[in-house]
C-alpha atoms as a PDB file:
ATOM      1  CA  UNK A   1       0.000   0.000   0.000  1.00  0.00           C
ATOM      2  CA  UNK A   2       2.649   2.161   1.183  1.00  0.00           C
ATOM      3  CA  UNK A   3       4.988   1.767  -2.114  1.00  0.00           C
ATOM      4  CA  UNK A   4       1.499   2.177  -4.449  1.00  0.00           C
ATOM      5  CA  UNK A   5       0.774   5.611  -2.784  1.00  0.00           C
ATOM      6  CA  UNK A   6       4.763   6.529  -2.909  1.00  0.00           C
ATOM      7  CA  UNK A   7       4.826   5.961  -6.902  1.00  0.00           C
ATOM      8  CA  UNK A   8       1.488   7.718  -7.126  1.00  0.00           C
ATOM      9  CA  UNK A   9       2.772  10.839  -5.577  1.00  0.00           C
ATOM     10  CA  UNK A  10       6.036  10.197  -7.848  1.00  0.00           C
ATOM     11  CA  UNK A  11       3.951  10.447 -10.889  1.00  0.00           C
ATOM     12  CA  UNK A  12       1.814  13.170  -9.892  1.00  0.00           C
ATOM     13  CA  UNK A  13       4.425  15.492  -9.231  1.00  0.00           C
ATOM     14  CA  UNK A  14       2.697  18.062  -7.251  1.00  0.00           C
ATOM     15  CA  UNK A  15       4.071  20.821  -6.688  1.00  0.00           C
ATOM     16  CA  UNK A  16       2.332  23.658  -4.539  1.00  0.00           C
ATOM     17  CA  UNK A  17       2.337  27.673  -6.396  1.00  0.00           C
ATOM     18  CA  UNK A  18       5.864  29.117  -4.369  1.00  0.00           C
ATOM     19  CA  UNK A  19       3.990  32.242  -2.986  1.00  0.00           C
ATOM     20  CA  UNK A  20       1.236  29.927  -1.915  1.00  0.00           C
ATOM     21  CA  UNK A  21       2.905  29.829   1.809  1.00  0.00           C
ATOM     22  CA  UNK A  22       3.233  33.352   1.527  1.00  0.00           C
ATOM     23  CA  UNK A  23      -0.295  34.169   0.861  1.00  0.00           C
ATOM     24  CA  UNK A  24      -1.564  31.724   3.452  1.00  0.00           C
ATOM     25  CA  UNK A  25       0.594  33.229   6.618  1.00  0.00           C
ATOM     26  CA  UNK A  26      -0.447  36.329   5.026  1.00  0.00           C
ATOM     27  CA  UNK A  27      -3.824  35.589   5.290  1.00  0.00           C
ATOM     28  CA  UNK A  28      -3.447  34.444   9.083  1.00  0.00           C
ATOM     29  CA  UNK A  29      -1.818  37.328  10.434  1.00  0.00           C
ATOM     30  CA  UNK A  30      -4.527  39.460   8.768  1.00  0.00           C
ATOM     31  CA  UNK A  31      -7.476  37.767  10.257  1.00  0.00           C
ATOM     32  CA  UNK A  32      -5.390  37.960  13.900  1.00  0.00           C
ATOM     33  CA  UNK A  33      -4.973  41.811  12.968  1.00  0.00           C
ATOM     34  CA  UNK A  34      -8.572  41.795  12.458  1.00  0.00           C
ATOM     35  CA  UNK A  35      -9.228  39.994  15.454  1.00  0.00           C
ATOM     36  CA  UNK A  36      -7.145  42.532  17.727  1.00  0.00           C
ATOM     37  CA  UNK A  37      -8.556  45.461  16.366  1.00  0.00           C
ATOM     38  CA  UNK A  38     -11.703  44.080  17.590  1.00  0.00           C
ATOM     39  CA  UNK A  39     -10.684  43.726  20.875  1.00  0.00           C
ATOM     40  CA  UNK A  40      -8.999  46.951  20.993  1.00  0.00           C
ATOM     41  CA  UNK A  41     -12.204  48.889  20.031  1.00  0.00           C
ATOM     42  CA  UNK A  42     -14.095  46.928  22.563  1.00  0.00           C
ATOM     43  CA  UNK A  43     -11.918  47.682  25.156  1.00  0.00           C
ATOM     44  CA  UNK A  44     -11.766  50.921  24.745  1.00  0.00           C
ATOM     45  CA  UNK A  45     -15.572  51.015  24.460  1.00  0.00           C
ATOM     46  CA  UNK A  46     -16.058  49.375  28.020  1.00  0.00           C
ATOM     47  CA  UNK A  47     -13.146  51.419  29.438  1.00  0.00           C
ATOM     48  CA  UNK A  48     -14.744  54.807  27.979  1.00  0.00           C
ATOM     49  CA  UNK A  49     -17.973  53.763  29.353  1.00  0.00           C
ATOM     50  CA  UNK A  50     -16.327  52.926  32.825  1.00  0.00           C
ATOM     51  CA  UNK A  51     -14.646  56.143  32.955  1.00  0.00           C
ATOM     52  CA  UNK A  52     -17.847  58.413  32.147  1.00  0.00           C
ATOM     53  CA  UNK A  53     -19.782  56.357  34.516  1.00  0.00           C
ATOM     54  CA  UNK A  54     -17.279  57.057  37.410  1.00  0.00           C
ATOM     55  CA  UNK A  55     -18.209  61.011  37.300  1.00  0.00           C
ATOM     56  CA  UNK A  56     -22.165  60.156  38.905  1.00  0.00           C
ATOM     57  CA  UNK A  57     -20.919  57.573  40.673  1.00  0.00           C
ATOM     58  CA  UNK A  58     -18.255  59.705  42.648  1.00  0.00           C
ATOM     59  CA  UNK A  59     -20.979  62.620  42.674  1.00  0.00           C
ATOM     60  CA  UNK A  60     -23.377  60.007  44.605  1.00  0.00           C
ATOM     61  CA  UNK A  61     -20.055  58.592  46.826  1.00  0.00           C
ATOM     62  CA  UNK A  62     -19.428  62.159  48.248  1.00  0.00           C
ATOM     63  CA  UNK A  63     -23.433  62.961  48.806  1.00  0.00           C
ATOM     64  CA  UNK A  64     -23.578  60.315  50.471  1.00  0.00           C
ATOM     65  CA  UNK A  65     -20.314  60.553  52.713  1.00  0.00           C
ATOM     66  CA  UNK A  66     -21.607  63.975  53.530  1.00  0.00           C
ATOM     67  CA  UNK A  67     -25.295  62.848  54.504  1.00  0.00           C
ATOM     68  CA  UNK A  68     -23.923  59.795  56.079  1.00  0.00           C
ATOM     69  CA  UNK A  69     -22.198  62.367  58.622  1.00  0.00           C
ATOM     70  CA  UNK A  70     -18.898  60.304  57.976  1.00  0.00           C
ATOM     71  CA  UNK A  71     -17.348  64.445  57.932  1.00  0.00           C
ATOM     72  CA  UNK A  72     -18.387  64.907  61.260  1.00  0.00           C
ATOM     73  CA  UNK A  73     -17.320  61.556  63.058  1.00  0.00           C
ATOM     74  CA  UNK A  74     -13.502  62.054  60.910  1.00  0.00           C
ATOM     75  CA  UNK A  75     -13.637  65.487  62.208  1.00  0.00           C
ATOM     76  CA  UNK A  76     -13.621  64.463  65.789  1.00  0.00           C
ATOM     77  CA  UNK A  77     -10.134  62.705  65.131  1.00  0.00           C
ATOM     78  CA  UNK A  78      -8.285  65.962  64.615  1.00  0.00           C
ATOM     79  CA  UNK A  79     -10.446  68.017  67.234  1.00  0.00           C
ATOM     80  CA  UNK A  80     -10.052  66.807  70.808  1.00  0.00           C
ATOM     81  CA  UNK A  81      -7.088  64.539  71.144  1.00  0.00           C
ATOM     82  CA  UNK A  82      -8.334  63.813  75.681  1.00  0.00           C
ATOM     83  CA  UNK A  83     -11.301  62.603  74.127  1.00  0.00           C
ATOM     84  CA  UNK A  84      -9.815  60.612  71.128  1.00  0.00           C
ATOM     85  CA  UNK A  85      -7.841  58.491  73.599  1.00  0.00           C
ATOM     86  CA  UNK A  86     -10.784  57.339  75.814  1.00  0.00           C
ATOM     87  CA  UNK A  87     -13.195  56.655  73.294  1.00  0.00           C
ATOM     88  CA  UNK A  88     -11.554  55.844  69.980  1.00  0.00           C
ATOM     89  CA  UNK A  89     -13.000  52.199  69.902  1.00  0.00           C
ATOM     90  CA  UNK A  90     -16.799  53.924  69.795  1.00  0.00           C
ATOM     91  CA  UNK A  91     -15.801  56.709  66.682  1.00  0.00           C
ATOM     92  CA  UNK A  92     -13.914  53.918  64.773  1.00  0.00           C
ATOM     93  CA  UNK A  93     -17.444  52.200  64.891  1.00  0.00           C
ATOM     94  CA  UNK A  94     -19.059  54.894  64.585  1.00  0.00           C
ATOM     95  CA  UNK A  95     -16.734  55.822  61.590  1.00  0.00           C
ATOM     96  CA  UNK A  96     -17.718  52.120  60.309  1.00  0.00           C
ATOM     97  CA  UNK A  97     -20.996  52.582  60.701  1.00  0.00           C
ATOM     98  CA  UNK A  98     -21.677  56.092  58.287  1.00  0.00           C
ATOM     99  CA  UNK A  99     -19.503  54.108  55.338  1.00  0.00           C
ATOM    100  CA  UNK A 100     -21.935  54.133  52.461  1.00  0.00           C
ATOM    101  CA  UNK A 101     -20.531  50.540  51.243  1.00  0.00           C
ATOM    102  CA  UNK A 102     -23.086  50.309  48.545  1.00  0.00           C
ATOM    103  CA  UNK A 103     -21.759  53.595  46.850  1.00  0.00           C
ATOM    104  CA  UNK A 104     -18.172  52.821  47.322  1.00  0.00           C
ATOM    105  CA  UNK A 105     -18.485  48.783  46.074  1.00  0.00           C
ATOM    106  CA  UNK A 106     -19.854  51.010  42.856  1.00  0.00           C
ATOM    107  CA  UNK A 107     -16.551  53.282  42.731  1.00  0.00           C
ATOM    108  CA  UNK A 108     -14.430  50.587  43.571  1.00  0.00           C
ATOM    109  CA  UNK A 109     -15.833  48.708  40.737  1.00  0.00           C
ATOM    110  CA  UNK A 110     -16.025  50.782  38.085  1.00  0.00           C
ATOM    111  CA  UNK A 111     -12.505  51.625  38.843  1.00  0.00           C
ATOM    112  CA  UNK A 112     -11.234  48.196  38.835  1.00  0.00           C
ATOM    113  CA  UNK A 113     -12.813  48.055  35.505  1.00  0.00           C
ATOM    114  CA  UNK A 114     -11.353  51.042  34.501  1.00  0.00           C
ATOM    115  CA  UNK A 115      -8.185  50.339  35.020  1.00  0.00           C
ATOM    116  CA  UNK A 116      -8.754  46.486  33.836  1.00  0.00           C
ATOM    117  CA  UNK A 117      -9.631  47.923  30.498  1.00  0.00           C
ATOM    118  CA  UNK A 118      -6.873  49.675  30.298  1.00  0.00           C
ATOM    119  CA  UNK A 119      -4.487  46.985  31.040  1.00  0.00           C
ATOM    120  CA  UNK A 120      -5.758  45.230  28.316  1.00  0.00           C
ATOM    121  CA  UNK A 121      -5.814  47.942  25.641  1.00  0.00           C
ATOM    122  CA  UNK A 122      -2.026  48.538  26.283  1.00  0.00           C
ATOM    123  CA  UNK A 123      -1.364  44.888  25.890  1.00  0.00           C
ATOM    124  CA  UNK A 124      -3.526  44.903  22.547  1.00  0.00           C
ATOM    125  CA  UNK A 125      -1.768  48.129  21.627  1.00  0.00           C
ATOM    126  CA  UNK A 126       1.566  45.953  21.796  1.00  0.00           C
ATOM    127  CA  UNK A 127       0.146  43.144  20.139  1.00  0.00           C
ATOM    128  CA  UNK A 128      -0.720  45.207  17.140  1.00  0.00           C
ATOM    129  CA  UNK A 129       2.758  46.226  17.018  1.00  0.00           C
ATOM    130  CA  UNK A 130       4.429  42.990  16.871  1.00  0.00           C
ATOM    131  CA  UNK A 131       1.456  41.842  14.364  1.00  0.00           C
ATOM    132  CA  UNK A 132       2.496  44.367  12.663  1.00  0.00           C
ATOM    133  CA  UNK A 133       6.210  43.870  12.195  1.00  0.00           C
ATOM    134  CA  UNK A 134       4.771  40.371  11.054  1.00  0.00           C
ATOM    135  CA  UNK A 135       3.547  42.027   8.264  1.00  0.00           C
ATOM    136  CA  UNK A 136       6.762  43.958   7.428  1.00  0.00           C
ATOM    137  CA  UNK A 137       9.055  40.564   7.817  1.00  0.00           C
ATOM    138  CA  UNK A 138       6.769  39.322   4.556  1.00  0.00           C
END
């Protein structure tokens, strides 16, 4: 079997186009181009969106702080130092206590994903680059 398909290929003598290699890598690193630009864009969608989206949600992280009355417990801490020493385990709870957690999980987030975004666009931005000296090498 093995010697029939070894004269077969003798006699058929195929032999591929040369820049048929060429064109196929080619091809490759363009549809990975394609594919990075993709993520880039989205990426810098969801990090655009992330950033815009901070400015309310710091707006609502401060009005909240300040209605909270987490000012006026922090003030104590710089205003009577006698007091500060006897009762600092009751304004560190009380300090606990006026933490609007649900607005600062939102800041906290949308910075993480911020930042997250922007990690990854950087790291697309260099993978362009070498996809592009790819190109250059053909």
């Amino acid at each position: 079997m093995q010697e029939k398909l070894t004269r077969i290929f003798k006699e058929a003598k195929y032999e591929p186009d040369a820049k048929l290699a060429s064109s196929v890598w080619q091809k490759i690193v363009m549809k990975e181009r394609s594919k990075d630009l993709v993520k880039l864009w989205s990426f810098s969608f969801v990090g655009f969106l992330s950033l815009v989206g901070l400015i309310p949600t710091l707006e609502e992280l401060f009005n909240d702080l300040a209605h909270s009355g987490f000012y006026e417990y922090f003030s104590l801490i710089f205003s009577d130092g006698g007091s500060l020493v006897n009762y600092w385990k009751e304004l560190l709870l009380s300090l606990a206590e006026s933490l609007p957690v649900v607005s600062i999980i939102f800041t906290l987030s949308l910075f993480f994903i911020c930042f997250l975004s922007l990690k990854y666009i950087v790291k697309q931005i260099g993978k362009n680059q070498l996809t592009n000296s790819l190109i250059l090498t053909l």
